[in-house]
PDB file of N, CA and C in Angstrom:
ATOM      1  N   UNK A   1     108.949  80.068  93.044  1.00  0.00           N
ATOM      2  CA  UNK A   1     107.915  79.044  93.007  1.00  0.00           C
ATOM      3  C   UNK A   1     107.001  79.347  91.839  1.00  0.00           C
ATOM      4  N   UNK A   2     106.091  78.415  91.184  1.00  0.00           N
ATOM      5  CA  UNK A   2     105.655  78.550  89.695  1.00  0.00           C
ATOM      6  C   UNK A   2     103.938  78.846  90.650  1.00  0.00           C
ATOM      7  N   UNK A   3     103.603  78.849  89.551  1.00  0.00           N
ATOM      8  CA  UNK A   3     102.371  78.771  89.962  1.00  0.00           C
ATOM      9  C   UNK A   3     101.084  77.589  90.824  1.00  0.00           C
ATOM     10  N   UNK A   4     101.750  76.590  89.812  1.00  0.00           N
ATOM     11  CA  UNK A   4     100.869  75.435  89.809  1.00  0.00           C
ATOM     12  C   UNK A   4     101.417  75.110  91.334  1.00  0.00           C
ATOM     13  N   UNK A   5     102.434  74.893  91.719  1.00  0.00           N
ATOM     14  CA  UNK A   5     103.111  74.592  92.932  1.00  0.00           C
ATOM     15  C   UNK A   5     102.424  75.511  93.781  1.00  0.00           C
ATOM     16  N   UNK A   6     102.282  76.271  94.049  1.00  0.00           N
ATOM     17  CA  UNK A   6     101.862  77.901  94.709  1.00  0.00           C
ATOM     18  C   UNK A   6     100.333  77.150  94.846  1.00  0.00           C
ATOM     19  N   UNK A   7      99.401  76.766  93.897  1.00  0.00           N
ATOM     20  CA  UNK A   7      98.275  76.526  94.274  1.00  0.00           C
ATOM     21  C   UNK A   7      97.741  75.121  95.133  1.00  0.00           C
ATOM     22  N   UNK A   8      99.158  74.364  94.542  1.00  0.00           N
ATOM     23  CA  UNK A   8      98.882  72.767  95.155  1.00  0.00           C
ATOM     24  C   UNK A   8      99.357  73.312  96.432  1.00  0.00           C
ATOM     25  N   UNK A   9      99.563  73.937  97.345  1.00  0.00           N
ATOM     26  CA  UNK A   9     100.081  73.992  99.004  1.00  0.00           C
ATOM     27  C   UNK A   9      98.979  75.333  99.308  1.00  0.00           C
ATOM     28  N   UNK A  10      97.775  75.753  98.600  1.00  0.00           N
ATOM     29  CA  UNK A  10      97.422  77.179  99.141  1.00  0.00           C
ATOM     30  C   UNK A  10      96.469  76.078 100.366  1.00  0.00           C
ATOM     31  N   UNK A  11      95.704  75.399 100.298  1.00  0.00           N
ATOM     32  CA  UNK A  11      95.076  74.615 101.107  1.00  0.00           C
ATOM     33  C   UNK A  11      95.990  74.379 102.611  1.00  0.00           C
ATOM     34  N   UNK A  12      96.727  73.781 102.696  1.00  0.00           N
ATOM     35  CA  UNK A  12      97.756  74.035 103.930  1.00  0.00           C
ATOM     36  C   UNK A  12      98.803  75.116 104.387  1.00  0.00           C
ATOM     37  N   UNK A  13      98.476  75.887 103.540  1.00  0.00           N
ATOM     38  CA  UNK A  13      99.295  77.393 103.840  1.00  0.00           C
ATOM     39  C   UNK A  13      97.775  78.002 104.637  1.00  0.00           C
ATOM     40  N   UNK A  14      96.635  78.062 104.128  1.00  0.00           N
ATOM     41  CA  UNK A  14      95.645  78.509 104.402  1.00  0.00           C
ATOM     42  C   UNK A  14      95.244  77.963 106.063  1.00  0.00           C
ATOM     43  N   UNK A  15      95.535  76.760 106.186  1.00  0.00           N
ATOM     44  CA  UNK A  15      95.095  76.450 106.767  1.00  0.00           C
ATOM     45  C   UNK A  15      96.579  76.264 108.505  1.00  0.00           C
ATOM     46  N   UNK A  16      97.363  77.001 107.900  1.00  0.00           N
ATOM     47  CA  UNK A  16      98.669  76.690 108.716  1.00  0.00           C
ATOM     48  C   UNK A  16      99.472  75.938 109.021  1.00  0.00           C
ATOM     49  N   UNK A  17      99.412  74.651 107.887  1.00  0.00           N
ATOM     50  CA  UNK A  17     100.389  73.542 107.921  1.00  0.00           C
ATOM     51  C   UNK A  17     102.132  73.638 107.408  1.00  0.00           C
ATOM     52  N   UNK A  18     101.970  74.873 106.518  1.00  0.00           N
ATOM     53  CA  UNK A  18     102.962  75.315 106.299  1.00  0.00           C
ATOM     54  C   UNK A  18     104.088  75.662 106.796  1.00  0.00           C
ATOM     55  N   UNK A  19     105.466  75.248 107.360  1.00  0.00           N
ATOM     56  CA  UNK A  19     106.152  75.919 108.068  1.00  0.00           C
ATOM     57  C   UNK A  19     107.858  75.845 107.314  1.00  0.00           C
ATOM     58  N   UNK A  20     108.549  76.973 107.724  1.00  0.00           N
ATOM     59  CA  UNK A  20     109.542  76.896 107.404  1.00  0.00           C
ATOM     60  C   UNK A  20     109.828  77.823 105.670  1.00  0.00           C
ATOM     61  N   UNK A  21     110.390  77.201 104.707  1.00  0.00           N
ATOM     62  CA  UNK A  21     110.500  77.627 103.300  1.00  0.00           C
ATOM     63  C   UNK A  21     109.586  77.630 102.618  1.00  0.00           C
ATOM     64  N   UNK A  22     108.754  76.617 102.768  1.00  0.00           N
ATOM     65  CA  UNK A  22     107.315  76.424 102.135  1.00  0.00           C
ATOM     66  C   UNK A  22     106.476  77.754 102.414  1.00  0.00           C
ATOM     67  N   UNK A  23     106.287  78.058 103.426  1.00  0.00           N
ATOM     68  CA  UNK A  23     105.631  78.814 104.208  1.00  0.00           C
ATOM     69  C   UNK A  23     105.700  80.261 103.542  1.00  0.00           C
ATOM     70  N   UNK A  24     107.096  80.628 103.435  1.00  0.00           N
ATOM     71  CA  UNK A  24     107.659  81.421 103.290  1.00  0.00           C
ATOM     72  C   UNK A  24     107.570  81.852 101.390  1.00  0.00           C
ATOM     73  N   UNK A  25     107.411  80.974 100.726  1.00  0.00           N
ATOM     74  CA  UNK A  25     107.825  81.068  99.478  1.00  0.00           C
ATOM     75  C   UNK A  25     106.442  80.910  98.697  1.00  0.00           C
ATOM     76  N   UNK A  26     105.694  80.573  99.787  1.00  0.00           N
ATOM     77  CA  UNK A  26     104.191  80.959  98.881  1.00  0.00           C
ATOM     78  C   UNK A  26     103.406  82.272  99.759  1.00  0.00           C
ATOM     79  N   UNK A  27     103.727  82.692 100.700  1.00  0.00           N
ATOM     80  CA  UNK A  27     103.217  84.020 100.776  1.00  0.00           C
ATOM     81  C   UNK A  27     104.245  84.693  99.905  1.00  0.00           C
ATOM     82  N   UNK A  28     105.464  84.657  99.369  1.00  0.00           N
ATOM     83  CA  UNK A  28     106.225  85.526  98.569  1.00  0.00           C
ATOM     84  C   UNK A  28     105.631  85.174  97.171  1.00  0.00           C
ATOM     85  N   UNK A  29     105.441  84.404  96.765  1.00  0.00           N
ATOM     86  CA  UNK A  29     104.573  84.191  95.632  1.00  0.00           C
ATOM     87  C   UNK A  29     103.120  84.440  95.366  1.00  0.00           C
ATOM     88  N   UNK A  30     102.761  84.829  96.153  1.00  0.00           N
ATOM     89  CA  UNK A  30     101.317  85.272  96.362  1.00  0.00           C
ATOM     90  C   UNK A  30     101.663  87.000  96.607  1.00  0.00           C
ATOM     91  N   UNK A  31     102.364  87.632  97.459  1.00  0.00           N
ATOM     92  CA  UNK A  31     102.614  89.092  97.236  1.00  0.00           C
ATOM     93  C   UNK A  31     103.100  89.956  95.798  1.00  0.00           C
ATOM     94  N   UNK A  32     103.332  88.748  94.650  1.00  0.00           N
ATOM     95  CA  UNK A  32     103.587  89.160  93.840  1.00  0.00           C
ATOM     96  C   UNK A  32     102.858  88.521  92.236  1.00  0.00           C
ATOM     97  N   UNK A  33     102.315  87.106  93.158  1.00  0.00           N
ATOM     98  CA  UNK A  33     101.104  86.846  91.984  1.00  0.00           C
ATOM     99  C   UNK A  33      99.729  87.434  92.013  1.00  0.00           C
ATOM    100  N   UNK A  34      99.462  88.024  90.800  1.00  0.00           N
ATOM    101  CA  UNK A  34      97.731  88.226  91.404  1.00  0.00           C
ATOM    102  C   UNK A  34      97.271  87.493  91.187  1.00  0.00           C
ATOM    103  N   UNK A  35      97.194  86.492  90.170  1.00  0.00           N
ATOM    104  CA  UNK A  35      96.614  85.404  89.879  1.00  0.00           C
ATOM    105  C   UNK A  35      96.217  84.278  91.017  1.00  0.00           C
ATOM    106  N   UNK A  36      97.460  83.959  91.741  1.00  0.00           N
ATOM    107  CA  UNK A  36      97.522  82.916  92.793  1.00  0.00           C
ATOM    108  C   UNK A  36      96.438  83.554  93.619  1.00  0.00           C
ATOM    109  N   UNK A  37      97.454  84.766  94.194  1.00  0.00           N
ATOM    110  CA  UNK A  37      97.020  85.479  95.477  1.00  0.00           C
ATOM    111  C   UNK A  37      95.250  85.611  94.945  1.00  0.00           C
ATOM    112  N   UNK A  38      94.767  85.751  93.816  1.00  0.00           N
ATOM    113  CA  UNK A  38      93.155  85.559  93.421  1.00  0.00           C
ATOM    114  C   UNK A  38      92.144  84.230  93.960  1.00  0.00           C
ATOM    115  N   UNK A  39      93.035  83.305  93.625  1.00  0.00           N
ATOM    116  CA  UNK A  39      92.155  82.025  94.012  1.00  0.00           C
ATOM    117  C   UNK A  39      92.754  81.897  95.752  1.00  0.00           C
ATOM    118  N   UNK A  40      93.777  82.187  95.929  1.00  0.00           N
ATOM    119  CA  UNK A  40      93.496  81.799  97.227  1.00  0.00           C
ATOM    120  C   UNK A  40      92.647  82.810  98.056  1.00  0.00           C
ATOM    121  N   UNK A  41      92.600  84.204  97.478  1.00  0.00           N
ATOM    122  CA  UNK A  41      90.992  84.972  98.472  1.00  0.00           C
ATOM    123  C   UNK A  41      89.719  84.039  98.337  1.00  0.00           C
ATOM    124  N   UNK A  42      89.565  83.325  96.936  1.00  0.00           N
ATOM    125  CA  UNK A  42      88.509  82.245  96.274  1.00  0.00           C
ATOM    126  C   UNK A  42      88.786  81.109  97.585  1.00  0.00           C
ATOM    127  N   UNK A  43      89.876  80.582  97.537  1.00  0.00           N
ATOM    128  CA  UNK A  43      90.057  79.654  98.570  1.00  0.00           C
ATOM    129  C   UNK A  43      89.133  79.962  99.883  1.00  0.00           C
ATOM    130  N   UNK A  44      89.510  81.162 100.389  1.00  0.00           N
ATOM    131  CA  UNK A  44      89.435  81.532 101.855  1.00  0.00           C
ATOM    132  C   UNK A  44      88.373  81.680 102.052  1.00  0.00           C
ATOM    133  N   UNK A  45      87.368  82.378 101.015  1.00  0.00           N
ATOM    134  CA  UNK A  45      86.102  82.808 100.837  1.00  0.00           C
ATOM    135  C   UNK A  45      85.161  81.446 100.803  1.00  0.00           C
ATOM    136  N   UNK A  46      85.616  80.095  99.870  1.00  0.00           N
ATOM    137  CA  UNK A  46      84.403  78.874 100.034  1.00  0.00           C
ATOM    138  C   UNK A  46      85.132  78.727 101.421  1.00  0.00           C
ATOM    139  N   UNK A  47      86.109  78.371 102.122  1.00  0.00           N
ATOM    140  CA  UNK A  47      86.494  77.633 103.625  1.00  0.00           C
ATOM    141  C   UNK A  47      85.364  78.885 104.246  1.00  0.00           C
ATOM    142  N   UNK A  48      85.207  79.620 104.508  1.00  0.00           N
ATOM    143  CA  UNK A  48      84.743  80.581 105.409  1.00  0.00           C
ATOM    144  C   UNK A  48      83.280  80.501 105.445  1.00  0.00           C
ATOM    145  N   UNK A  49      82.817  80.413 104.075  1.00  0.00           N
ATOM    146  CA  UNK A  49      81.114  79.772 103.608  1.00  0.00           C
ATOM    147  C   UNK A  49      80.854  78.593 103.937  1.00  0.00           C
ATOM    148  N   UNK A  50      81.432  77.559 103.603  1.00  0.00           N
ATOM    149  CA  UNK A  50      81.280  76.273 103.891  1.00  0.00           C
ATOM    150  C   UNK A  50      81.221  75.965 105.714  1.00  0.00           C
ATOM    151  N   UNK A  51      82.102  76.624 106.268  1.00  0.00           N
ATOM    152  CA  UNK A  51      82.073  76.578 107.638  1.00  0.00           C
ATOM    153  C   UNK A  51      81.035  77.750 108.507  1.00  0.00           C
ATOM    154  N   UNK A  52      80.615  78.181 107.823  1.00  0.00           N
ATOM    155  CA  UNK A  52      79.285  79.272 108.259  1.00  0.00           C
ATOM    156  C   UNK A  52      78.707  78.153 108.117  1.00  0.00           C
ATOM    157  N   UNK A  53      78.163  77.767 106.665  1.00  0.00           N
ATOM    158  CA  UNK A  53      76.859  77.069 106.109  1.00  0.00           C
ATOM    159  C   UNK A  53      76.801  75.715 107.053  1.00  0.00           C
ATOM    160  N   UNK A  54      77.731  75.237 107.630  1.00  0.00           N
ATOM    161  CA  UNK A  54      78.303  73.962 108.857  1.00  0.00           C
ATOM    162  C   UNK A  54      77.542  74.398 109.776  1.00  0.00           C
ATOM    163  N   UNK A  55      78.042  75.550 110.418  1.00  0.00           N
ATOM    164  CA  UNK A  55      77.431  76.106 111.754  1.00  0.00           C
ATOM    165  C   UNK A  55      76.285  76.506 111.633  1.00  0.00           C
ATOM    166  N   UNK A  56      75.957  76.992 110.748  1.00  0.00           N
ATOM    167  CA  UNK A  56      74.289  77.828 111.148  1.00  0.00           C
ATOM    168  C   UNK A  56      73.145  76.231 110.370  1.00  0.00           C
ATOM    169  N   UNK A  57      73.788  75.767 109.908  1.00  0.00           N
ATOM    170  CA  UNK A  57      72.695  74.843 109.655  1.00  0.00           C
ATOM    171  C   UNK A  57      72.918  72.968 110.180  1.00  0.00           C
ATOM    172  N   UNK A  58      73.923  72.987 110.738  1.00  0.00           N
ATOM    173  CA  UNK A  58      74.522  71.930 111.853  1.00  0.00           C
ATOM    174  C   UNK A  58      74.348  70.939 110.635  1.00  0.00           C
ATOM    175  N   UNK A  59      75.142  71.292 109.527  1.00  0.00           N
ATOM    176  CA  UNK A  59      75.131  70.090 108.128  1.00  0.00           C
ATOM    177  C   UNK A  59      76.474  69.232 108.567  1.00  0.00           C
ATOM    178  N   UNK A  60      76.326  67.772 108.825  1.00  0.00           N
ATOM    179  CA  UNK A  60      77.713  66.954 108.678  1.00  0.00           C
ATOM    180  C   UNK A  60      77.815  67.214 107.318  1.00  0.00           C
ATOM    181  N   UNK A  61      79.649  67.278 107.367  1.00  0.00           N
ATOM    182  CA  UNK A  61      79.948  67.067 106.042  1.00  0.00           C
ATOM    183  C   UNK A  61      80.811  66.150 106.136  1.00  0.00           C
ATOM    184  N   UNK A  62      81.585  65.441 104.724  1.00  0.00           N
ATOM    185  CA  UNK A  62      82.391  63.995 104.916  1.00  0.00           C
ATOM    186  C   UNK A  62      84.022  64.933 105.473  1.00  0.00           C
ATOM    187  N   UNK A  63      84.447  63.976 105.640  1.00  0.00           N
ATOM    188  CA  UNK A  63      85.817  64.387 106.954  1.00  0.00           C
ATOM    189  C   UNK A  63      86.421  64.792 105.050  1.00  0.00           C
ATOM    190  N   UNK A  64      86.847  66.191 105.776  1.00  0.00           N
ATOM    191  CA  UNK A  64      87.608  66.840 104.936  1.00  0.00           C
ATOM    192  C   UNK A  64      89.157  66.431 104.713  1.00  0.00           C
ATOM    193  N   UNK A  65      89.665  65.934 105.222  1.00  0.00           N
ATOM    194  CA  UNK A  65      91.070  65.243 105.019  1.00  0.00           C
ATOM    195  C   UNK A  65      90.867  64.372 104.288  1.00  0.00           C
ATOM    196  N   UNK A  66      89.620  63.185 104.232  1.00  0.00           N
ATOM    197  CA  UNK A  66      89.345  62.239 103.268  1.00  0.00           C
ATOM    198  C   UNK A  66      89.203  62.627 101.997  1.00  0.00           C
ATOM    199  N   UNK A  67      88.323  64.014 102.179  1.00  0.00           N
ATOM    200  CA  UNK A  67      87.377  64.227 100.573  1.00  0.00           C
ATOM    201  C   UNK A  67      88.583  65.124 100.059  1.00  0.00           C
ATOM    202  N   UNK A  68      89.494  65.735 100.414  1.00  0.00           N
ATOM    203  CA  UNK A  68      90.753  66.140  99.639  1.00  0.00           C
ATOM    204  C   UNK A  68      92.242  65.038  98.959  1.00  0.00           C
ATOM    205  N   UNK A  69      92.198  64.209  99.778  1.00  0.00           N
ATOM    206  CA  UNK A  69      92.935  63.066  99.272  1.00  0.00           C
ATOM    207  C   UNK A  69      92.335  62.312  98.569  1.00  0.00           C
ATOM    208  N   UNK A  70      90.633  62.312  98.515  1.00  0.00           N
ATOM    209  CA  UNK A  70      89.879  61.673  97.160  1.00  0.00           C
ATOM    210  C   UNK A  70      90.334  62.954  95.940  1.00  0.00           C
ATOM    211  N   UNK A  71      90.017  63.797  96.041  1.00  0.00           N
ATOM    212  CA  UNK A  71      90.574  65.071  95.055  1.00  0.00           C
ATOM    213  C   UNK A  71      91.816  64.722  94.075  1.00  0.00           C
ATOM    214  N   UNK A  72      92.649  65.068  94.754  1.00  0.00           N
ATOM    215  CA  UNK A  72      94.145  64.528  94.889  1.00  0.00           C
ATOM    216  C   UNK A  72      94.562  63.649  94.336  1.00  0.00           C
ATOM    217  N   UNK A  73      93.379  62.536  94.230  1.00  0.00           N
ATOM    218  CA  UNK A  73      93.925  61.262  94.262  1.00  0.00           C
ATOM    219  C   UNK A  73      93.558  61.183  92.544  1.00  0.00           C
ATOM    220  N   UNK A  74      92.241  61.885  92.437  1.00  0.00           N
ATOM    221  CA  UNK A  74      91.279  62.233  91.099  1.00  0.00           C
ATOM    222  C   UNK A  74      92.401  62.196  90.070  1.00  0.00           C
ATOM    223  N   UNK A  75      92.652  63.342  90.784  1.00  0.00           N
ATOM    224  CA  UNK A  75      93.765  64.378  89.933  1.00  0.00           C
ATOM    225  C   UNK A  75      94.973  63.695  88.841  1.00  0.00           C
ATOM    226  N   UNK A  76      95.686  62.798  90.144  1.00  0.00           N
ATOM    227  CA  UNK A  76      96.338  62.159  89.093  1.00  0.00           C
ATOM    228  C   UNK A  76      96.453  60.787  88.294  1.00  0.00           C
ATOM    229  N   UNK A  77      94.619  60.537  89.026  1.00  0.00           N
ATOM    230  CA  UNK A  77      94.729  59.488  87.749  1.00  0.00           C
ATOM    231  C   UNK A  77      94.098  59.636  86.429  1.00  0.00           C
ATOM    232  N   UNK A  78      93.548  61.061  86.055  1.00  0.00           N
ATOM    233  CA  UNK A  78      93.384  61.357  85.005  1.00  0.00           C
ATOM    234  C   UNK A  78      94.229  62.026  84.500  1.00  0.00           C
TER     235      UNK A  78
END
């Protein structure tokens, strides 16, 4: 798996949507990228802040399935 691929699935690997080869082929790509395996500690670290900063200060935020498929969506129309 390349990189760029490795980072477009760290969000649902992270989050356990991953199953099967997928699953499998980006924790193997991450045991041997440091690069990847870098942003996704970056990954884990804002999910973990962001969901503190949720709880201790009872902030709605916009439904996260939306505001990532706005992302996503960014992405490839520029």
């Amino acid at each position: 798996m390349d990189c760029a691929r490795s980072i477009e699935l760290l969000s649902d690997y992270d989050a356990g949507l991953l199953g099967g080869a997928d699953g499998i082929i980006v924790r193997t790509h991450l045991s041997t990228c440091a690069d990847c395996d870098g942003v996704f500690r970056d990954l884990q670290l804002i999910v973990q802040t962001a969901f503190a900063m949720r709880s201790e200060n009872g902030i709605a935020y916009p439904d996260e399935e939306a505001l990532w498929q706005r992302l996503c969506a960014s992405r490839i129309v520029h």
